[in-house]
ModelCIF file with pLDDT and N, C-alpha, C, O atoms, coordinates in Angstrom:
data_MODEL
#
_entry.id   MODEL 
#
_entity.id                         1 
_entity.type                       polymer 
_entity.pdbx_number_of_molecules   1 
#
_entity_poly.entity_id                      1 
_entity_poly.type                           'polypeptide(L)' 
_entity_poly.nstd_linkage                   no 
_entity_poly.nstd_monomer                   no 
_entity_poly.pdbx_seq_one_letter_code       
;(UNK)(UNK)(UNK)(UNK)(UNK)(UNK)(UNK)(UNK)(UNK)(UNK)(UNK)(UNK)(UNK)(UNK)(UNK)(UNK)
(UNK)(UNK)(UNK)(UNK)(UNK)(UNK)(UNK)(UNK)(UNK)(UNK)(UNK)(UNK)(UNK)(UNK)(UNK)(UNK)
(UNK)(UNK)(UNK)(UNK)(UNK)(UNK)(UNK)(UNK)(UNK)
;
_entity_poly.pdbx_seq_one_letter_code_can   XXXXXXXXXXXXXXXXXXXXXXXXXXXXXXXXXXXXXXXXX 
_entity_poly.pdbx_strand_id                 A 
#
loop_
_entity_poly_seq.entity_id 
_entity_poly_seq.num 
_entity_poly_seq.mon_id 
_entity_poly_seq.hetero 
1 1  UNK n 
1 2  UNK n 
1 3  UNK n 
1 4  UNK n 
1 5  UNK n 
1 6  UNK n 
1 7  UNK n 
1 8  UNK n 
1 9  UNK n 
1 10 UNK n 
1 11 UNK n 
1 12 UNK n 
1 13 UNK n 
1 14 UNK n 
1 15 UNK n 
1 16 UNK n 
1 17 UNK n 
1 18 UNK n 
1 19 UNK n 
1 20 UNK n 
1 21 UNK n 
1 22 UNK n 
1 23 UNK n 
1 24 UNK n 
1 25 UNK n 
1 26 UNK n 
1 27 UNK n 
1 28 UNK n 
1 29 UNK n 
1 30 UNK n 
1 31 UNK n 
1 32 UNK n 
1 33 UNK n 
1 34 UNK n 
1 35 UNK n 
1 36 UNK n 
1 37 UNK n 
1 38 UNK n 
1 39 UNK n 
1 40 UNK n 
1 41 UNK n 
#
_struct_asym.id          A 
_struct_asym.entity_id   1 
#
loop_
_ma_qa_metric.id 
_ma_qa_metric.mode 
_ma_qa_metric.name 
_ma_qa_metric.software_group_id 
_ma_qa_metric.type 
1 global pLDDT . pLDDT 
2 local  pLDDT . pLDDT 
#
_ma_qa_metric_global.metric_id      1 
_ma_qa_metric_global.metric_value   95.44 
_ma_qa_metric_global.model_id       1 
_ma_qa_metric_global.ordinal_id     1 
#
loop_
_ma_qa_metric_local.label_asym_id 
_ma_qa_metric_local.label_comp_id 
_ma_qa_metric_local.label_seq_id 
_ma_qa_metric_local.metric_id 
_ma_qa_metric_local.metric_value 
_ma_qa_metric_local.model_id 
_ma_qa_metric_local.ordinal_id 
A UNK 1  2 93.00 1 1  
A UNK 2  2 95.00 1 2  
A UNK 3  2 96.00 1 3  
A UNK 4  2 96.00 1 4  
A UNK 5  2 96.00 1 5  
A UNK 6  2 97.00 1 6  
A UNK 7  2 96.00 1 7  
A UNK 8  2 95.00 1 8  
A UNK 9  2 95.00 1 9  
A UNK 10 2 95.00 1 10 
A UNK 11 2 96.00 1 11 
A UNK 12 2 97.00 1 12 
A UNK 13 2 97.00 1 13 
A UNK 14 2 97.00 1 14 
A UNK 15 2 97.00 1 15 
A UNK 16 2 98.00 1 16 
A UNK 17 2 98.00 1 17 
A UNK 18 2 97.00 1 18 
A UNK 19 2 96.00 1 19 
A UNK 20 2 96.00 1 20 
A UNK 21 2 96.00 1 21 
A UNK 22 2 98.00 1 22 
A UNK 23 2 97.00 1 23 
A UNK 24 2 98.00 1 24 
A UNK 25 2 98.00 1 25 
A UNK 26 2 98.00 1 26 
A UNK 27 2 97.00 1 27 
A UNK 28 2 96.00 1 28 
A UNK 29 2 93.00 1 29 
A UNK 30 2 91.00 1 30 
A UNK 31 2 89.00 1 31 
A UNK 32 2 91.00 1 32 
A UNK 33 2 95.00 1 33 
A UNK 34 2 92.00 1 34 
A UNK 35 2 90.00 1 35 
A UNK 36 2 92.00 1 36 
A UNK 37 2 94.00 1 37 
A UNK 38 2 97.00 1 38 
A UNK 39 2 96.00 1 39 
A UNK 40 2 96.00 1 40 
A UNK 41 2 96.00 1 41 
#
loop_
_atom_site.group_PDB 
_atom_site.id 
_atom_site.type_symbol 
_atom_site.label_atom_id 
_atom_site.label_alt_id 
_atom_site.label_comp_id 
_atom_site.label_asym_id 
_atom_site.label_entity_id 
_atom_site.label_seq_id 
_atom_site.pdbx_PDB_ins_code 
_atom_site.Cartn_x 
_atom_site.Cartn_y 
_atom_site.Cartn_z 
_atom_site.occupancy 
_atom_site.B_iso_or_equiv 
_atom_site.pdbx_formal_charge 
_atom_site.auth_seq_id 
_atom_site.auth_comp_id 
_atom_site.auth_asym_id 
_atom_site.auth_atom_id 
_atom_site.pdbx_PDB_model_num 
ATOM 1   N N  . UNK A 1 1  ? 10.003 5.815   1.120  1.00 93.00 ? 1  UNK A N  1 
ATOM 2   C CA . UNK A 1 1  ? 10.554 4.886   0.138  1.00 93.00 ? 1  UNK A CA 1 
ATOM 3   C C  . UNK A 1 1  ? 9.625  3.736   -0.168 1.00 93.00 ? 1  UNK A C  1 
ATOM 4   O O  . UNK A 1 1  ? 9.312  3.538   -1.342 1.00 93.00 ? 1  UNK A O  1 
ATOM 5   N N  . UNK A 1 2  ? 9.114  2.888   0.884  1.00 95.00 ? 2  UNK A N  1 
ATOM 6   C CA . UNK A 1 2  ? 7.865  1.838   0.583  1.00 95.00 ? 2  UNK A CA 1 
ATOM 7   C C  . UNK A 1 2  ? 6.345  2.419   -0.229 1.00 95.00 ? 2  UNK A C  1 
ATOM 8   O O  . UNK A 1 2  ? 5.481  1.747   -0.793 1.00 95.00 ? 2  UNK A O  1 
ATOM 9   N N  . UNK A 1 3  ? 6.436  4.007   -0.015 1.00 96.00 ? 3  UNK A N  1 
ATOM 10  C CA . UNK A 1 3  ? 5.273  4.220   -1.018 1.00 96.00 ? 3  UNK A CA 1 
ATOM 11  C C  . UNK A 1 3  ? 5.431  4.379   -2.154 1.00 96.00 ? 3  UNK A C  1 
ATOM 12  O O  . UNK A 1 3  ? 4.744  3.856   -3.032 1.00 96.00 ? 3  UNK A O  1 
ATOM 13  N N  . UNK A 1 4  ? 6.528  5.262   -2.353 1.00 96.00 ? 4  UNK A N  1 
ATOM 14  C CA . UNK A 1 4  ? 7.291  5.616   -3.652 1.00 96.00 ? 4  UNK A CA 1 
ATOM 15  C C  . UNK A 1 4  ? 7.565  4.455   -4.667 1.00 96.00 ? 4  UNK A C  1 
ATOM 16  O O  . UNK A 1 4  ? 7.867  4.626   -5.848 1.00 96.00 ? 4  UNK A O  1 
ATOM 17  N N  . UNK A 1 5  ? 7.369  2.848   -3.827 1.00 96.00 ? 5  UNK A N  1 
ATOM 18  C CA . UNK A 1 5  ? 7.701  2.214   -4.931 1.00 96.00 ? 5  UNK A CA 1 
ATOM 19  C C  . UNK A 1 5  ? 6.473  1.929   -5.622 1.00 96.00 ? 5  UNK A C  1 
ATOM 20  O O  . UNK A 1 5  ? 6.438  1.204   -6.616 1.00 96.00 ? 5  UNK A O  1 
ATOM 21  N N  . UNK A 1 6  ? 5.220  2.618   -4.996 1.00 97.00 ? 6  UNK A N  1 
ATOM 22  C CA . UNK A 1 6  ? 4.039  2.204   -5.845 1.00 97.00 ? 6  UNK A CA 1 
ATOM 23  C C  . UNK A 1 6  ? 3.564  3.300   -6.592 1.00 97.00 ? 6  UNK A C  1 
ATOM 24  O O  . UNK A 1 6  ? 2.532  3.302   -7.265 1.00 97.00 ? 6  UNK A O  1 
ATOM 25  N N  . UNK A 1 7  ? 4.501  4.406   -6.422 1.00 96.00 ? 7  UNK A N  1 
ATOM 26  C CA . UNK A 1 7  ? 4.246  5.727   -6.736 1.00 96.00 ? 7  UNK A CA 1 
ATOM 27  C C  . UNK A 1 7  ? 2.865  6.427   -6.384 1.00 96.00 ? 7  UNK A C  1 
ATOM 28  O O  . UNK A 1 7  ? 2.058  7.109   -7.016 1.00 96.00 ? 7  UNK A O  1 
ATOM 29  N N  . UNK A 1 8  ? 2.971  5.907   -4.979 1.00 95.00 ? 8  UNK A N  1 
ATOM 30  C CA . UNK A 1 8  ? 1.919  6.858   -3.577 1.00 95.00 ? 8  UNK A CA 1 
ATOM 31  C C  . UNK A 1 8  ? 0.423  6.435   -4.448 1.00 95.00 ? 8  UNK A C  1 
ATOM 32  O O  . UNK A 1 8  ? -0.445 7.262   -4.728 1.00 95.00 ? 8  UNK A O  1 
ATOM 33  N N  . UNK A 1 9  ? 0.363  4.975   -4.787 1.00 95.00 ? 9  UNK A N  1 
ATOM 34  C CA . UNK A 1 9  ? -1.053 5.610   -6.013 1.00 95.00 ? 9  UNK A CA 1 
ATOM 35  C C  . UNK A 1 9  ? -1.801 3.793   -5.444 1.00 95.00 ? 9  UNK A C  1 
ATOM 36  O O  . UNK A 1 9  ? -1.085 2.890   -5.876 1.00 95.00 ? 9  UNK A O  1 
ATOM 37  N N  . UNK A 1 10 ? -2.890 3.337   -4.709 1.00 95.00 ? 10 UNK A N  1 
ATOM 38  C CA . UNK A 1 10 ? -3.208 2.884   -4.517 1.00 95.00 ? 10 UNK A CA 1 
ATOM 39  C C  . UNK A 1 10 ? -3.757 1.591   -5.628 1.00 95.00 ? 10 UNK A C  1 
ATOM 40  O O  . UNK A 1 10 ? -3.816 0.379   -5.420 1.00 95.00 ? 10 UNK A O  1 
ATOM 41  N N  . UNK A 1 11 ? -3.996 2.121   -6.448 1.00 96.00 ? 11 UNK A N  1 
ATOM 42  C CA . UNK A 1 11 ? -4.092 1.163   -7.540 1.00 96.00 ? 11 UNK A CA 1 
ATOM 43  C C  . UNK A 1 11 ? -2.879 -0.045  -7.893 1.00 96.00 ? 11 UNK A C  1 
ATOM 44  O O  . UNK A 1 11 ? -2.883 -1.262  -8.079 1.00 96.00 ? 11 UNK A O  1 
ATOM 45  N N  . UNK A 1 12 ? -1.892 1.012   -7.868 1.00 97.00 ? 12 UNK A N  1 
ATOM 46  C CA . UNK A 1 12 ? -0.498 -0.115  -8.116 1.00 97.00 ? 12 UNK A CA 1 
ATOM 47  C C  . UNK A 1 12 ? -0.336 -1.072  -6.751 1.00 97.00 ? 12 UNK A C  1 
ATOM 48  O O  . UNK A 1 12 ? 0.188  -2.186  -6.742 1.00 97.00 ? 12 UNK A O  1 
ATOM 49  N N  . UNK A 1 13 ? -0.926 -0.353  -5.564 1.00 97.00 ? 13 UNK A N  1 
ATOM 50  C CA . UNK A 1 13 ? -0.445 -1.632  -4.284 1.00 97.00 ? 13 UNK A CA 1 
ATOM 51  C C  . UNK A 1 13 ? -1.684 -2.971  -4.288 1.00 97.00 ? 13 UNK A C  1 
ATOM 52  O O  . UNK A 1 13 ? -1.447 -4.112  -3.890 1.00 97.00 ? 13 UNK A O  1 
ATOM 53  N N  . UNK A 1 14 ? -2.903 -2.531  -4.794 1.00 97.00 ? 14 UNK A N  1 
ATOM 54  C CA . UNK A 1 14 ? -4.011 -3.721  -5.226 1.00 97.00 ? 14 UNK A CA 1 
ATOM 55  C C  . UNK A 1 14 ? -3.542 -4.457  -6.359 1.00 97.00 ? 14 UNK A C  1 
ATOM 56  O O  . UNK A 1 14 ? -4.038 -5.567  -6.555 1.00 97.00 ? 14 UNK A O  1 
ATOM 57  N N  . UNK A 1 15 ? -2.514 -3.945  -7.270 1.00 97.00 ? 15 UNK A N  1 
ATOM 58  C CA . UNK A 1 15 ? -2.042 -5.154  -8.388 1.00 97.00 ? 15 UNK A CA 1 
ATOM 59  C C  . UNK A 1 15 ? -1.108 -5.592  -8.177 1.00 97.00 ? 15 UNK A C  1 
ATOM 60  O O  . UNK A 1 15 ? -0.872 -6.655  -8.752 1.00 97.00 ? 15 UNK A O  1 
ATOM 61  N N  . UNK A 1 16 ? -0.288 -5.148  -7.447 1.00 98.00 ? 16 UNK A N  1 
ATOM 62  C CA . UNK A 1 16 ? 1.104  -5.879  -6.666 1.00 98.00 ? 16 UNK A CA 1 
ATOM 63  C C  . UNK A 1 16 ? 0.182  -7.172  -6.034 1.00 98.00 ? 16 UNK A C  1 
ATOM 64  O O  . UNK A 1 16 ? 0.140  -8.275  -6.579 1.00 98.00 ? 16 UNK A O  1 
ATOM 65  N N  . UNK A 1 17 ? -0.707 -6.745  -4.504 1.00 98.00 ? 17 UNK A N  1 
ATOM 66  C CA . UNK A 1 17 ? -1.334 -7.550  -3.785 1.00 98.00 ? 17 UNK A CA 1 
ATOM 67  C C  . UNK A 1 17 ? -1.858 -9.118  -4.878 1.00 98.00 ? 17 UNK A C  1 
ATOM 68  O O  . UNK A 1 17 ? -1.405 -10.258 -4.781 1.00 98.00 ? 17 UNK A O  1 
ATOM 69  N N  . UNK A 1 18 ? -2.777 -8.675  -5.711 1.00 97.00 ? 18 UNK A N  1 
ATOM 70  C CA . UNK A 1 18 ? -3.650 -9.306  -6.805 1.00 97.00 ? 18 UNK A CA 1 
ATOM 71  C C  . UNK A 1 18 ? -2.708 -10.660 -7.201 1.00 97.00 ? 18 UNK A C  1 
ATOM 72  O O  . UNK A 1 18 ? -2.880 -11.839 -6.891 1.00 97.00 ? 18 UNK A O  1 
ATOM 73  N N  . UNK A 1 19 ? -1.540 -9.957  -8.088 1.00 96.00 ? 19 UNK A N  1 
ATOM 74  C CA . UNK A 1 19 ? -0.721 -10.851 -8.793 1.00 96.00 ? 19 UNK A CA 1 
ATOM 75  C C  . UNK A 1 19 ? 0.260  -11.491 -8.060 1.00 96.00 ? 19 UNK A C  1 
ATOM 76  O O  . UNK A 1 19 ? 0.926  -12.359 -8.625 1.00 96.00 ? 19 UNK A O  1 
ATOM 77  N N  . UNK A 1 20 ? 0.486  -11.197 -6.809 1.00 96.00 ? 20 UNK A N  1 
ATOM 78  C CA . UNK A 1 20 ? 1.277  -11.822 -6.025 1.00 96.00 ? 20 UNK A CA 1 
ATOM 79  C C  . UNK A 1 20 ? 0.613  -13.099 -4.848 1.00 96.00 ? 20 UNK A C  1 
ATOM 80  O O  . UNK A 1 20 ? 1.253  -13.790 -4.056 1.00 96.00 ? 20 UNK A O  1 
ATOM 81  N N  . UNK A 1 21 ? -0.818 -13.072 -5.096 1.00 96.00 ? 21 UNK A N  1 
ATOM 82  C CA . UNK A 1 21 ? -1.657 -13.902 -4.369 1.00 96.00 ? 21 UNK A CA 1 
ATOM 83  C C  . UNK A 1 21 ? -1.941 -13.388 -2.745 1.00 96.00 ? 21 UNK A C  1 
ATOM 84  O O  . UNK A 1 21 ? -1.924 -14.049 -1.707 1.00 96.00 ? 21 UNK A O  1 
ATOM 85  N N  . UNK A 1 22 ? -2.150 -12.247 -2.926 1.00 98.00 ? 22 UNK A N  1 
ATOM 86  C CA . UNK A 1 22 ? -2.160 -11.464 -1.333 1.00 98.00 ? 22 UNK A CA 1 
ATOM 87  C C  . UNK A 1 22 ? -3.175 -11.083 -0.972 1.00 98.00 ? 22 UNK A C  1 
ATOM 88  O O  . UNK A 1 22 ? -3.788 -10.504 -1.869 1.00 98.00 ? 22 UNK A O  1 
ATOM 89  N N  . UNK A 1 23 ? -3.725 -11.133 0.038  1.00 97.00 ? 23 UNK A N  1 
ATOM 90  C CA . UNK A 1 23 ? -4.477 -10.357 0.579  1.00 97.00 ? 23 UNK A CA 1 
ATOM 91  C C  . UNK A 1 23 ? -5.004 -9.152  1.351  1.00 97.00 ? 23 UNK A C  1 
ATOM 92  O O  . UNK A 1 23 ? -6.094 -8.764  1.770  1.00 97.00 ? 23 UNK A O  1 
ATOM 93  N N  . UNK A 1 24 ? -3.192 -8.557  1.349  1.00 98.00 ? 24 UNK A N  1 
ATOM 94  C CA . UNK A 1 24 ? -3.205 -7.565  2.104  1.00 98.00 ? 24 UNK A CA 1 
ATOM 95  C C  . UNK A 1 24 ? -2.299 -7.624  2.983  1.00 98.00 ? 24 UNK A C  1 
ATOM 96  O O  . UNK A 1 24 ? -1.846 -8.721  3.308  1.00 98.00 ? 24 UNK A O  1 
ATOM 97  N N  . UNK A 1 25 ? -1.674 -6.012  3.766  1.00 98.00 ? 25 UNK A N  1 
ATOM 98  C CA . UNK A 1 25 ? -0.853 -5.169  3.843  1.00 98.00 ? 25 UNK A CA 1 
ATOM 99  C C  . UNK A 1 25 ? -0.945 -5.649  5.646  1.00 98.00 ? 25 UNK A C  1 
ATOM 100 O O  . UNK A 1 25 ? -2.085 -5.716  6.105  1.00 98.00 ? 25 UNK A O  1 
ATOM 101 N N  . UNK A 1 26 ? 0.323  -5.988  6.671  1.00 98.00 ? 26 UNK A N  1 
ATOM 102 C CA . UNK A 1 26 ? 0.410  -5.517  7.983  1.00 98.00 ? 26 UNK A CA 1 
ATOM 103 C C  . UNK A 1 26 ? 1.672  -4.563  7.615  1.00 98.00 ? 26 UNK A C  1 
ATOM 104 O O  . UNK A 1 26 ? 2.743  -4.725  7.029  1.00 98.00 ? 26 UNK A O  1 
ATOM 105 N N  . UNK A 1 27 ? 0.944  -3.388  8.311  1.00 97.00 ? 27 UNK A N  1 
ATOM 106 C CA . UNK A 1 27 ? 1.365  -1.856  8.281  1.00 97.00 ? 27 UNK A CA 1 
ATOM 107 C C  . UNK A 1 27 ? 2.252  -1.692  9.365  1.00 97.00 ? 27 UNK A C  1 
ATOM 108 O O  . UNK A 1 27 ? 2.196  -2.393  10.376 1.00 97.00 ? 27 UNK A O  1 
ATOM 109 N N  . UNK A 1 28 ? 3.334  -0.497  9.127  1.00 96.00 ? 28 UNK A N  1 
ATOM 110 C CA . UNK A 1 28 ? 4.227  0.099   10.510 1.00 96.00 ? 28 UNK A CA 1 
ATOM 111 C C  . UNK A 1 28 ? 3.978  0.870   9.799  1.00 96.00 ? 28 UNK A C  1 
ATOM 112 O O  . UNK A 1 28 ? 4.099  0.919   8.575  1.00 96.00 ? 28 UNK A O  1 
ATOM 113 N N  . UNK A 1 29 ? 3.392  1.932   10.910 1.00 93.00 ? 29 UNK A N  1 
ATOM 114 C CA . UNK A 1 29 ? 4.053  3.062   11.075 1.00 93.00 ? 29 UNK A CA 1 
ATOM 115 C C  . UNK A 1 29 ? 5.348  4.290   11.169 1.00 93.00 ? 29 UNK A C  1 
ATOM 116 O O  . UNK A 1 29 ? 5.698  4.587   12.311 1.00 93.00 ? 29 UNK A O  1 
ATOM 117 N N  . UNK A 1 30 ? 5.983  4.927   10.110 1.00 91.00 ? 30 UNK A N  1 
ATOM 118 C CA . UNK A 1 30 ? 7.060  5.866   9.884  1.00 91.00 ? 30 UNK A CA 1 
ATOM 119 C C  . UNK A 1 30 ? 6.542  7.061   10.158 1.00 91.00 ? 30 UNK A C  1 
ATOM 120 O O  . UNK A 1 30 ? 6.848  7.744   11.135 1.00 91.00 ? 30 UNK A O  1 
ATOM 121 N N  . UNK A 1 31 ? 5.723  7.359   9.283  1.00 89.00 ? 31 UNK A N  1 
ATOM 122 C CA . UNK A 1 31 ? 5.035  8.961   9.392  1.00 89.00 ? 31 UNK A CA 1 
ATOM 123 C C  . UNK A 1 31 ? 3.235  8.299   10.008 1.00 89.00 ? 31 UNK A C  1 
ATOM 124 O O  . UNK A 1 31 ? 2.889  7.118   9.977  1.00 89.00 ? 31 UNK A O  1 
ATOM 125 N N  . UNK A 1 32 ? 2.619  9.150   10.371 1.00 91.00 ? 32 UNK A N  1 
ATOM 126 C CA . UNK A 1 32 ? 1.340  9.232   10.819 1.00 91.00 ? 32 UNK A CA 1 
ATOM 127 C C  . UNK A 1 32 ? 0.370  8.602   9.639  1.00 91.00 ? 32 UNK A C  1 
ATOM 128 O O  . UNK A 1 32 ? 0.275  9.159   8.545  1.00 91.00 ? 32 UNK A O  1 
ATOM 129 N N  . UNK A 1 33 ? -0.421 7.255   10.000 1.00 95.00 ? 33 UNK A N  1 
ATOM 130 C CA . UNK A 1 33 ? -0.992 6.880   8.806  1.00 95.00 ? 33 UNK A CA 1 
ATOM 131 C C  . UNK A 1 33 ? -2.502 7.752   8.037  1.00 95.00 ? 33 UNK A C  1 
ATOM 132 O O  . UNK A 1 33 ? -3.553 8.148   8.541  1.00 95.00 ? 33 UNK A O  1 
ATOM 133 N N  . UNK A 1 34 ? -2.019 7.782   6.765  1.00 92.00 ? 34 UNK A N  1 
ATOM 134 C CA . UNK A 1 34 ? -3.636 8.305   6.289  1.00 92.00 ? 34 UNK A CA 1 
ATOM 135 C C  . UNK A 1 34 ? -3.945 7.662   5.138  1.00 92.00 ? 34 UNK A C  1 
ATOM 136 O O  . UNK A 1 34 ? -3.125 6.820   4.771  1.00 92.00 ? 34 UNK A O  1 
ATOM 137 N N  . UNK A 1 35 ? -5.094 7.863   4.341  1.00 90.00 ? 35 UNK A N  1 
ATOM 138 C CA . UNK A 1 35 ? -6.007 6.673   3.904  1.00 90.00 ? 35 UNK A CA 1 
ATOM 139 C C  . UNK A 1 35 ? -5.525 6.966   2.440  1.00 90.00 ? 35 UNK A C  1 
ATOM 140 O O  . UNK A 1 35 ? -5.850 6.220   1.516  1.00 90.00 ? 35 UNK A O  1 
ATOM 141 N N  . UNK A 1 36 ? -4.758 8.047   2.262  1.00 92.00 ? 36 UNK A N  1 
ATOM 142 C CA . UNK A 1 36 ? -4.289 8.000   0.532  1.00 92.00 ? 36 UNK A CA 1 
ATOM 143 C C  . UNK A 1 36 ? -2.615 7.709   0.645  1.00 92.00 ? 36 UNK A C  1 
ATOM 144 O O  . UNK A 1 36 ? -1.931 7.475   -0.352 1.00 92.00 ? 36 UNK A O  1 
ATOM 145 N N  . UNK A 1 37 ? -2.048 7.766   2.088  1.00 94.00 ? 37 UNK A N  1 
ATOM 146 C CA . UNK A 1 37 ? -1.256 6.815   2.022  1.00 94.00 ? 37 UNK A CA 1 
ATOM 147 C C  . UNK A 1 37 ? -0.960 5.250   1.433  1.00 94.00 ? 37 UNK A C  1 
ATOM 148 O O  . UNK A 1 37 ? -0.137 4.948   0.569  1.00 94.00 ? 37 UNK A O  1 
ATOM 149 N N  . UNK A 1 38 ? -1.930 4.301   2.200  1.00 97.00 ? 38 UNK A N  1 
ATOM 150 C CA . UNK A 1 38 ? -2.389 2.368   1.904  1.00 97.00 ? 38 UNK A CA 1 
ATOM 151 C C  . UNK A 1 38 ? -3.945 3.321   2.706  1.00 97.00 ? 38 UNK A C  1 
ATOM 152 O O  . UNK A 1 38 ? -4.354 4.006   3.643  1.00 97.00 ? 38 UNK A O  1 
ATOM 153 N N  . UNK A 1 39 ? -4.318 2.523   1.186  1.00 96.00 ? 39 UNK A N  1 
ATOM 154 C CA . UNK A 1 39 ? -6.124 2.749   1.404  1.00 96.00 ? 39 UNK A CA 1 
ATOM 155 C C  . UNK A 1 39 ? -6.108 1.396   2.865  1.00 96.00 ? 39 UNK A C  1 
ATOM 156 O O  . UNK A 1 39 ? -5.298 0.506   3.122  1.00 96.00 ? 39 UNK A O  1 
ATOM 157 N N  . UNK A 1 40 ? -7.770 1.946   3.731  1.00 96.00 ? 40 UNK A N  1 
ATOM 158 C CA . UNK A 1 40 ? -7.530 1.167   4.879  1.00 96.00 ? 40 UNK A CA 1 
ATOM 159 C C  . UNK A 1 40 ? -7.964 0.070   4.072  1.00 96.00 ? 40 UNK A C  1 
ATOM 160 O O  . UNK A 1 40 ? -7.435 -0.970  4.466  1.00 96.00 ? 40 UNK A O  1 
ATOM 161 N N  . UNK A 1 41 ? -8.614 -0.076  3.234  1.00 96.00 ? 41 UNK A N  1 
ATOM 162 C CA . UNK A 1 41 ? -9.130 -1.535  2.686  1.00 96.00 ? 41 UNK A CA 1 
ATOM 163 C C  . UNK A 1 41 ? -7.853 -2.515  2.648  1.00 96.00 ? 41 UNK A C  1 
ATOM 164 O O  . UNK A 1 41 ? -7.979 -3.679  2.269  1.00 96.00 ? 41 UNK A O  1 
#
């Protein structure tokens, strides 16, 4: 559900981040993390 709201697409979680004044993501773990999940950047 937390990826789905960016529609699994890394681009949309860097313009969420961007316009919201963020710098980035502290992650939990649900399923096993991978990098086209949240890019590690």
């Amino acid at each position: 559900g937390d990826l789905e709201r960016f529609d699994r697409n890394s681009k949309n979680m860097e313009d969420f981040l961007r316009q919201n004044g963020l710098q980035g993501f502290e992650m939990i773990q649900y399923e096993p993390w991978e990098d086209h999940m949240i890019p590690g950047s």
